[in-house]
Protein backbone atom coordinates (compact mmCIF):
# COMPACT_ATOMS: atom_id res chain seq x y z
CA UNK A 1 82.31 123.91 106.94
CA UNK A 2 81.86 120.60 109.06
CA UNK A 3 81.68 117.86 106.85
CA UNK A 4 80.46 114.33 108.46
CA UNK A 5 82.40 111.23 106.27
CA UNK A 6 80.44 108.01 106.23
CA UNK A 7 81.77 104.71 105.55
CA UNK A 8 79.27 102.17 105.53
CA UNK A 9 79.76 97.94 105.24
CA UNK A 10 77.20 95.44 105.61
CA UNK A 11 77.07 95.59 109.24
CA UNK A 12 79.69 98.49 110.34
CA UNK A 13 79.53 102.18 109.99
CA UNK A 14 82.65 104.06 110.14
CA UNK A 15 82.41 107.89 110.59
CA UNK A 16 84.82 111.49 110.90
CA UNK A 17 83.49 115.04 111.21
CA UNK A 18 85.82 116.94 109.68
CA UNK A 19 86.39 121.05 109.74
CA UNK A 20 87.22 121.30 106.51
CA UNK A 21 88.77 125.03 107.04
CA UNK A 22 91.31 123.15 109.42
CA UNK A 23 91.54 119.83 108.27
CA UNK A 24 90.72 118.79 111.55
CA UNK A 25 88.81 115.72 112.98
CA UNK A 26 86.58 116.99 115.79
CA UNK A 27 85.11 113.40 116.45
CA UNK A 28 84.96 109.88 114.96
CA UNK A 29 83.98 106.57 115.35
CA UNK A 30 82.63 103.01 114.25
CA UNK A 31 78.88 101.15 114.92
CA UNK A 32 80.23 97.61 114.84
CA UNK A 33 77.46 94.79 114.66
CA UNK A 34 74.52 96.62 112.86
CA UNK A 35 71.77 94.07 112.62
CA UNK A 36 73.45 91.42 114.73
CA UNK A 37 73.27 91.23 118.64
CA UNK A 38 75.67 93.06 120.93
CA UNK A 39 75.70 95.88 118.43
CA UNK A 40 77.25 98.96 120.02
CA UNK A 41 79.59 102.50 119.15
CA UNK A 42 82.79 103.89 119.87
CA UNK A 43 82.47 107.30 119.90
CA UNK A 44 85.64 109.26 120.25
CA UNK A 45 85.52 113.41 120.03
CA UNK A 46 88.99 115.37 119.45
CA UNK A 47 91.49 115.34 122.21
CA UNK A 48 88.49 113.56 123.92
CA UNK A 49 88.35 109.37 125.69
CA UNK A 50 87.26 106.57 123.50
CA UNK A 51 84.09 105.82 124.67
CA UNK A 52 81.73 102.31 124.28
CA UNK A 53 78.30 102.18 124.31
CA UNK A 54 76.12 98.92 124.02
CA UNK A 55 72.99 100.13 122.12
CA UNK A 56 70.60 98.08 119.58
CA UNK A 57 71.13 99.07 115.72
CA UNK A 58 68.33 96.95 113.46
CA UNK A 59 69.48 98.97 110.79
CA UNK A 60 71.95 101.83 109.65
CA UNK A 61 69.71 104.37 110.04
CA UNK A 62 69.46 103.43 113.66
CA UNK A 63 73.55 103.50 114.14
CA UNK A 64 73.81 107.18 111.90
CA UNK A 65 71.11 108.16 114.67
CA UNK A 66 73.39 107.56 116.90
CA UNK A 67 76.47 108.99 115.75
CA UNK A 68 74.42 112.13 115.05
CA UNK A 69 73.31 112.07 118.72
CA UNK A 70 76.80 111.99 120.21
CA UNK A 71 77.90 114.58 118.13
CA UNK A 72 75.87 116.93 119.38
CA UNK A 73 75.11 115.30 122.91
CA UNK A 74 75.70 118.01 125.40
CA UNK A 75 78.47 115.97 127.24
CA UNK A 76 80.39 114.70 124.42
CA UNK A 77 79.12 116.21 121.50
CA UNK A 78 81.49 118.38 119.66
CA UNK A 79 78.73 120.57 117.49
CA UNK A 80 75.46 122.02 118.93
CA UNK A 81 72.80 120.93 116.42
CA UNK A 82 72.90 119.32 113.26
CA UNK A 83 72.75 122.69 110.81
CA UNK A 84 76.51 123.19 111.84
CA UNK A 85 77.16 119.80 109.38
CA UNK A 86 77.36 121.47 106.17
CA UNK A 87 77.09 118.49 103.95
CA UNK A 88 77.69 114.57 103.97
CA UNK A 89 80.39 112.34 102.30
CA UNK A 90 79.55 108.73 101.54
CA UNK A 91 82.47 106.32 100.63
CA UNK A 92 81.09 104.15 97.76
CA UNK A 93 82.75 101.17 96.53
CA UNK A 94 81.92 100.56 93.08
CA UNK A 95 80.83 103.21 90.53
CA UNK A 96 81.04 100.81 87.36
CA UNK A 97 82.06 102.71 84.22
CA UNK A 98 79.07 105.21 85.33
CA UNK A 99 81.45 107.03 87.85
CA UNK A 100 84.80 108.57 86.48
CA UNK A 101 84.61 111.04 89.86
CA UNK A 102 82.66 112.36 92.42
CA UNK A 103 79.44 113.48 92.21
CA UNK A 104 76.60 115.30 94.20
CA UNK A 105 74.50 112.44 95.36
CA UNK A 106 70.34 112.85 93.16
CA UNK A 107 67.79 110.20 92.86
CA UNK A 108 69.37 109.27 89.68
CA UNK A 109 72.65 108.74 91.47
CA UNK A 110 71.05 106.91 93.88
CA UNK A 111 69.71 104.40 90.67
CA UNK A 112 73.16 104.10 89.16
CA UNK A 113 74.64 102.90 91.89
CA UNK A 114 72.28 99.99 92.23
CA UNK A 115 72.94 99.05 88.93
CA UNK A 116 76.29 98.46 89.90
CA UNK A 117 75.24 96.10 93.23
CA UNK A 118 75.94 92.87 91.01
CA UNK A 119 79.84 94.08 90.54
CA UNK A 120 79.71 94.79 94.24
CA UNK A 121 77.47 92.77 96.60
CA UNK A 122 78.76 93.12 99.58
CA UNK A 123 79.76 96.62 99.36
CA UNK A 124 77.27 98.79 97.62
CA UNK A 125 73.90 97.69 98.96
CA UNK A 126 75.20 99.21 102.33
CA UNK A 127 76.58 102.06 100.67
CA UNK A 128 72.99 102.62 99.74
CA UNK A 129 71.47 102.21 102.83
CA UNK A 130 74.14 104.27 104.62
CA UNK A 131 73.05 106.89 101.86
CA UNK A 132 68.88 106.78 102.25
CA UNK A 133 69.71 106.51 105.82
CA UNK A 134 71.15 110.45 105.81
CA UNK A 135 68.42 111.60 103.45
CA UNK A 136 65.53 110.74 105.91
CA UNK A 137 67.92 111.79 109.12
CA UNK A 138 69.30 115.02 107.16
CA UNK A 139 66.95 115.81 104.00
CA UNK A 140 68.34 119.12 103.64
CA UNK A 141 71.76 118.26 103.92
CA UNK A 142 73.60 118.12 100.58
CA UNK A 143 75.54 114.68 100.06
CA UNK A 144 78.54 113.48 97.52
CA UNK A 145 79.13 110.09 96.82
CA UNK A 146 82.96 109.30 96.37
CA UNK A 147 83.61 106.19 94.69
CA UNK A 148 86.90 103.70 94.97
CA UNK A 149 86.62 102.73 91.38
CA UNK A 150 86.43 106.00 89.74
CA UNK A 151 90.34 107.24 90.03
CA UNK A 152 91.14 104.09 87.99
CA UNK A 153 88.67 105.34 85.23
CA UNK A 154 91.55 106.83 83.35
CA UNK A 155 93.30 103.10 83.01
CA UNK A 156 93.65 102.50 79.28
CA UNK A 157 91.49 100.13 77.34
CA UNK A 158 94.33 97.84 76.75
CA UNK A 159 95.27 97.83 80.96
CA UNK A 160 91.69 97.11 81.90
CA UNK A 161 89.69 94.23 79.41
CA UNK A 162 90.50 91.19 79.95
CA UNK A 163 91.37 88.23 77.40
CA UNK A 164 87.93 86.49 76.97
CA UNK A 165 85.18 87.35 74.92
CA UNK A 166 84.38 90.60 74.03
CA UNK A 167 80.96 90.20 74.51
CA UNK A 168 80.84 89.92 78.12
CA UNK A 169 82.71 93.35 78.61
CA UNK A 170 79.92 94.84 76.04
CA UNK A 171 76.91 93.05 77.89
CA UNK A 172 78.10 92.55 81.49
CA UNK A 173 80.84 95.19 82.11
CA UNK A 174 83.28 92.17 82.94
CA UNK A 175 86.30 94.39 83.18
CA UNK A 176 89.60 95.33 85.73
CA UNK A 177 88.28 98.48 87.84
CA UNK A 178 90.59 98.50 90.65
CA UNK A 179 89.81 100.02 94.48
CA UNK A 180 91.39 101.40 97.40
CA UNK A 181 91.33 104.57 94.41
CA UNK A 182 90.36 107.30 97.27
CA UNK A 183 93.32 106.13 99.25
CA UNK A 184 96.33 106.18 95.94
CA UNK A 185 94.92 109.68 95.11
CA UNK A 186 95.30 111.07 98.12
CA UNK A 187 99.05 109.32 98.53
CA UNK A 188 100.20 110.09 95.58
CA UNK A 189 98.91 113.60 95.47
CA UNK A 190 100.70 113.87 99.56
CA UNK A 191 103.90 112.35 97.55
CA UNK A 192 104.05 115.33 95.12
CA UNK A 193 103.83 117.56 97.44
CA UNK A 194 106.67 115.94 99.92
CA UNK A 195 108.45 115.92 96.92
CA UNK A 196 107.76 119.43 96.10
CA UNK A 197 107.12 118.25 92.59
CA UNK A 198 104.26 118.81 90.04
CA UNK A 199 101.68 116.02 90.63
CA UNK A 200 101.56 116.14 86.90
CA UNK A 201 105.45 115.50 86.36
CA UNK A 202 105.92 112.24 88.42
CA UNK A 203 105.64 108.60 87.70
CA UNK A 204 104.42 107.38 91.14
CA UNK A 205 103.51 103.76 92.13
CA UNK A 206 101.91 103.52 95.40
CA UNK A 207 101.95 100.76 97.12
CA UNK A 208 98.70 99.93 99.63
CA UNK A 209 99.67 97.52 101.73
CA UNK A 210 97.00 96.07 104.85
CA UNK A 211 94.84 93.28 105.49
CA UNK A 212 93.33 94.75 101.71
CA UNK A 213 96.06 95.38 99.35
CA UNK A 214 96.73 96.92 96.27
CA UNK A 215 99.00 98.78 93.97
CA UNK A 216 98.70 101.22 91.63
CA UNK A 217 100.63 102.68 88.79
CA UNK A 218 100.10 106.77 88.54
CA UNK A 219 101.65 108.22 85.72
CA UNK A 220 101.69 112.32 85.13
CA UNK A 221 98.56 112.55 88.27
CA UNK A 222 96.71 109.56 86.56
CA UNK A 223 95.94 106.04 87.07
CA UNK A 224 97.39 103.63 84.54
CA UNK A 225 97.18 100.39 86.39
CA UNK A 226 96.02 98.68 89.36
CA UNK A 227 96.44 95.52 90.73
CA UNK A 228 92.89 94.35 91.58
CA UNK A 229 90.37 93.69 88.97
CA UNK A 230 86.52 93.63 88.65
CA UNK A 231 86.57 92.48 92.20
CA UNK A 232 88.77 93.14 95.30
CA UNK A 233 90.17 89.17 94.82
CA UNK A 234 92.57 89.89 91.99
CA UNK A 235 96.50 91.17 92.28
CA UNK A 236 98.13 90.76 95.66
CA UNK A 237 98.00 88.23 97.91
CA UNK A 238 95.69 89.37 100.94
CA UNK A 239 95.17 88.73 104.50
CA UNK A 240 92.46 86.13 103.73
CA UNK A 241 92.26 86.87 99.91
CA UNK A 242 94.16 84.74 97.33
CA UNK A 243 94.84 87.37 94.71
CA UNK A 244 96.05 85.56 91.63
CA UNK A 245 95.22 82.41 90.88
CA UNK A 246 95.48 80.26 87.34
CA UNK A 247 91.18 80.44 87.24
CA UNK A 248 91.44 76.59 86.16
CA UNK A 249 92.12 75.95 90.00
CA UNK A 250 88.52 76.86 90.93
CA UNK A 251 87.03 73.52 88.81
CA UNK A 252 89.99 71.59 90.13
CA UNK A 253 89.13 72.45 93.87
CA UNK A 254 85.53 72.06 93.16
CA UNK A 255 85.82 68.65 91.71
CA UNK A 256 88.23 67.34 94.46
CA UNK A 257 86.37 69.35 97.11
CA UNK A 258 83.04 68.32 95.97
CA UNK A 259 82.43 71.85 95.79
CA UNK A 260 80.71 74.27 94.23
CA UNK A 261 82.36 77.25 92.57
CA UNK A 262 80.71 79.60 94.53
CA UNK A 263 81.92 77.77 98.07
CA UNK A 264 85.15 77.56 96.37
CA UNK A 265 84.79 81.45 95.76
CA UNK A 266 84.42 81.69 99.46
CA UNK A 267 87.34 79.44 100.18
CA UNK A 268 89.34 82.30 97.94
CA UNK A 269 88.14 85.44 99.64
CA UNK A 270 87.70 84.51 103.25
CA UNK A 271 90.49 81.62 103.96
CA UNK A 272 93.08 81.98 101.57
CA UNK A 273 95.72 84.46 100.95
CA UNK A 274 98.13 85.04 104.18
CA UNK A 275 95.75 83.12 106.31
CA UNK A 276 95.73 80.34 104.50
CA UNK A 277 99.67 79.78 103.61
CA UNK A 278 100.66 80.83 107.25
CA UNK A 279 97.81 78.21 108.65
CA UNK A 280 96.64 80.22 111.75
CA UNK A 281 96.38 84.02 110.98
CA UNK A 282 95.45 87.00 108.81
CA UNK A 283 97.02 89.92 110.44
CA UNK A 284 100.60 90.20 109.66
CA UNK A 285 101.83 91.25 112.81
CA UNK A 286 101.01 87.90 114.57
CA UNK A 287 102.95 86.74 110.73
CA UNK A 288 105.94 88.82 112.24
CA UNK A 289 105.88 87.07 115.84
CA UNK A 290 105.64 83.93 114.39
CA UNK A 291 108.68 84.35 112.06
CA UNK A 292 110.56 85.51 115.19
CA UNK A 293 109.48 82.14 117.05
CA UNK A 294 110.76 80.52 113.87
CA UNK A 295 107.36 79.60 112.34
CA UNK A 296 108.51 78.13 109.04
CA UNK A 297 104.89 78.87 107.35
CA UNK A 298 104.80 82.09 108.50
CA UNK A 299 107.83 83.17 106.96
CA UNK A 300 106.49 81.29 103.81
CA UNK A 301 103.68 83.78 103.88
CA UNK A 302 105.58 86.47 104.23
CA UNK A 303 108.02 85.63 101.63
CA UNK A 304 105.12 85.09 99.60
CA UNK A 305 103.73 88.37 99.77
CA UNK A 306 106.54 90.27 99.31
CA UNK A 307 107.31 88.30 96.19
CA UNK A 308 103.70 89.07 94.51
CA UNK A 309 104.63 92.98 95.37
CA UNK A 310 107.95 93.21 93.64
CA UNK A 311 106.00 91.26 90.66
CA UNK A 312 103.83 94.27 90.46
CA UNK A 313 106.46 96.80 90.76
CA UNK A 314 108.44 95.62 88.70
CA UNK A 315 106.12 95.47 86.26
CA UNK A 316 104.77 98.80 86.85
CA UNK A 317 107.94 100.43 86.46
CA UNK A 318 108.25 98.59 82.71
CA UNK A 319 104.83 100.10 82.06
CA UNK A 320 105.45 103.86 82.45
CA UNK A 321 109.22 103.35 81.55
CA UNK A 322 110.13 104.60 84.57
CA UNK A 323 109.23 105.50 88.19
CA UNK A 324 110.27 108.23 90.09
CA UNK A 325 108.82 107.46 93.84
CA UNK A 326 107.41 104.31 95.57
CA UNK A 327 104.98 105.31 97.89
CA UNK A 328 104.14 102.46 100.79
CA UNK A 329 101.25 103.13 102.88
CA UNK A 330 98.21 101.55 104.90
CA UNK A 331 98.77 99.09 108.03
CA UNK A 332 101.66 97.31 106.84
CA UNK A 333 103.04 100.02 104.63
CA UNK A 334 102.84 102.31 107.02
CA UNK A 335 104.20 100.44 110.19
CA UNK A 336 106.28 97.82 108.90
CA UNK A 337 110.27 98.69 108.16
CA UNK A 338 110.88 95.14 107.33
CA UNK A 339 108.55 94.93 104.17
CA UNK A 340 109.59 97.81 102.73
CA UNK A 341 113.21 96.34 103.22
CA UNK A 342 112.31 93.48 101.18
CA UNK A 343 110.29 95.10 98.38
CA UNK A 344 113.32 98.08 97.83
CA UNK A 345 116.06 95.47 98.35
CA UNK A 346 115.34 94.30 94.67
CA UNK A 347 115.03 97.14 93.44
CA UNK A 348 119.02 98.33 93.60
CA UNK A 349 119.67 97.73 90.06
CA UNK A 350 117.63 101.46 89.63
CA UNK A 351 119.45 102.80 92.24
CA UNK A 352 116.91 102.32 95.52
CA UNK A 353 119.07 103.22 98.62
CA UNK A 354 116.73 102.85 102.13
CA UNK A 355 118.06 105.38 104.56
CA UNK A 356 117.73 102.58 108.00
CA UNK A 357 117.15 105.87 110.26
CA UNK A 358 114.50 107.31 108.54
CA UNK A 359 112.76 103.27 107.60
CA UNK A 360 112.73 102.89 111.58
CA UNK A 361 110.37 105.49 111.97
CA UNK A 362 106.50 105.08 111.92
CA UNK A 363 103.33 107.04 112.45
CA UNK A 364 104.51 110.04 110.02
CA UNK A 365 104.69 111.17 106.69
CA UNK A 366 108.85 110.38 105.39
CA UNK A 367 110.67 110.18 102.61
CA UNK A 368 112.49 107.13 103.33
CA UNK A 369 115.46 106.79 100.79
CA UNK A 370 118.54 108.10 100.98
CA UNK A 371 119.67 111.47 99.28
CA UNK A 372 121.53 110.22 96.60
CA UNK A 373 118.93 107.32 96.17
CA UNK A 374 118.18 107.80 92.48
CA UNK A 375 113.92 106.49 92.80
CA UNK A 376 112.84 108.39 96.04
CA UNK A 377 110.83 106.10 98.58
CA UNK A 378 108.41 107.45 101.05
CA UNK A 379 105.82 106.49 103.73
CA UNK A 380 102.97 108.20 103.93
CA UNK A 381 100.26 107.66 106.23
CA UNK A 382 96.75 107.10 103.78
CA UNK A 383 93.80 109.11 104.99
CA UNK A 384 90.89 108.02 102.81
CA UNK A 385 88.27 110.50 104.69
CA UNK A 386 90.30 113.69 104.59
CA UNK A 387 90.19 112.89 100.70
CA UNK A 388 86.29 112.26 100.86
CA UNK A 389 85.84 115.82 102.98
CA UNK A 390 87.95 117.64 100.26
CA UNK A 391 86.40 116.04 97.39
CA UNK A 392 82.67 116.95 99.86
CA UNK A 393 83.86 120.11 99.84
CA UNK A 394 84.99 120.56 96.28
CA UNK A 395 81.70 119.94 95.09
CA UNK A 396 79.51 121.46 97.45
């Protein structure tokens, strides 16, 4: 079955068709600028050119018009109508308490996941639109909705309400629900199986490290912890995202600033984080050149980061009394030898040993500690729509 994985944000669309028989991606893509002029797609079909294409996109049902076309345009396309797409995936952001796993996307569906548009915004309005977008392009196309909150659903009370009053968890839902969760089940599942252990049997922290960062505690195949909170702001620090803050800085800011707290808010998501302690960037590699060139606050940043992810480890490891693999993975995870070399290097005392040969390498799934190295390490490339096709597929 050829399952089509959509990724929707408030003014991108991200898309894979996936054999699911093979695993295989026979084409993918992104419509960048929905809504905004100069929108356009990159359309890119298996062992196929990347290929640009200026068009306008009002809306997302516009841009998933598109990437239907160049699937099956007779040049490019890689299918030759749309009854060879078996059924649709949707990456949704937040599924609330409502959501503890996927589910076959209904009219009711549809309604639950607007209730949860006040815990994300930005996020699941898109989602939505992305979703009704399908149903009038595709109506008899089935469709699952796989959420990033709903692997952290088996956190334990006491790891996800916070310390205020009770009464805004039972009226508002004000609670820690964590994301990235498509992306630690399918590492730590991959980790298991590299391991050629149980999934079941391990204690597992994954560590997702990007622009977007997170970490995750997964003990015997469940989540137990997670770094961010009711929003994507809390845990690590970010590319532009603070992460942990005392909350008493917001009023302090505000006052100074003569600001509110919601511009404030803003100040925390979009300039903070890396960007902000570094002074001129979000992505880390330009962090990397500039600690090479000597860039004092760039190293600062750096140091910074890697600081707030041995915090978490560390105390992830206290929580399930243990750990038997550390998992890194997205952008920096994945490509960068140096953080990893930082986070492991305090972590001797359990008997971490990097093997330098295998760290060096990129692109790949590795185990990356030694043999006698008593907490195995590994890299593993995250592929958050292979995990939305199976879980498409599972259901369907």
């Amino acid at each position: 079955m050829n399952i089509l994985v959509i990724n929707c944000g408030s003014s991108s669309l991200k898309f894979q068709l996936i054999d699911s028989d093979s695993e295989k991606v026979l084409a993918k893509g992104l419509c960048e600028r929905i809504g905004i002029d100069g929108s356009r797609i990159v359309y890119q079909p298996a062992g196929g050119e990347k290929e640009t294409t200026e068009a306008p996109m009002p809306t997302h049902t516009e841009a998933i018009k598109l990437v239907l076309d160049s699937l099956i345009d007779a040049n490019k396309g890689v299918i030759k109508s749309l009854d060879e797409i078996g059924a649709v995936g949707h990456r949704v952001v937040h599924g609330g308490e409502k959501f503890a796993k996927s589910t076959l996307i209904t009219d009711e569906v549809i309604k639950a996941i607007e209730e949860c548009n006040d815990l994300a915004p930005l996020h699941n309005p898109a989602n939505i639109i992305g979703i009704n977008a399908c149903k009038e392009l595709m109506p008899n196309t089935p469709m699952v909705a796989v959420f990033d909150t709903a692997f952290h659903q088996t956190m334990p009370e006491e790891a996800y309400i916070y310390g205020i009053p009770y009464e805004y968890y039972e009226k508002y839902k004000v609670r820690r629900y964590g994301f990235h969760g498509t992306s630690h089940s399918f590492v730590s599942k991959r980790a298991a199986e590299m391991l050629g252990k149980p999934y079941d049997s391990l204690k597992t922290i994954v560590c997702h490290l990007g622009n977007g960062a997170s970490i995750c505690a997964v003990d015997h195949g469940k989540s137990v912890e997670t770094s961010m909170g009711m929003t994507p702001l809390e845990g690590l620090i970010m590319g532009t995202r603070s992460g942990d803050i005392d909350p008493a800085i917001v009023e302090f800011i505000a006052k100074k600033e003569n600001k509110t707290a919601e511009e404030v808010l803003k100040i925390l998501n979009k300039e903070s984080g890396v960007q902000g302690i570094s002074g001129f960037t979000s992505d880390f590699r330009d962090i990397e050149e500039g600690i090479e060139k000597g860039n004092k606050r760039a190293k600062l940043a750096m140091d910074v980061f890697a600081h707030r992810v041995v915090r978490y480890v560390g105390a992830y490891i206290a929580q399930m009394n243990g750990v038997d693999a550390i998992v890194f993975t997205a952008g920096l995870g994945e490509n960068d030898k140096t953080i990893r070399e930082m986070v492991c290097s305090h972590l001797e005392f359990l008997g971490v040993k990097l093997d330098d040969a295998q760290n060096s390498k990129r692109g790949e799934d590795l185990i990356v500690s030694t043999d006698d190295s008593k907490v195995k390490v590994l890299v593993i490339p995250t592929n958050e729509e292979l995990m939305i096709a199976r879980d498409t597929l599972a259901l369907i």
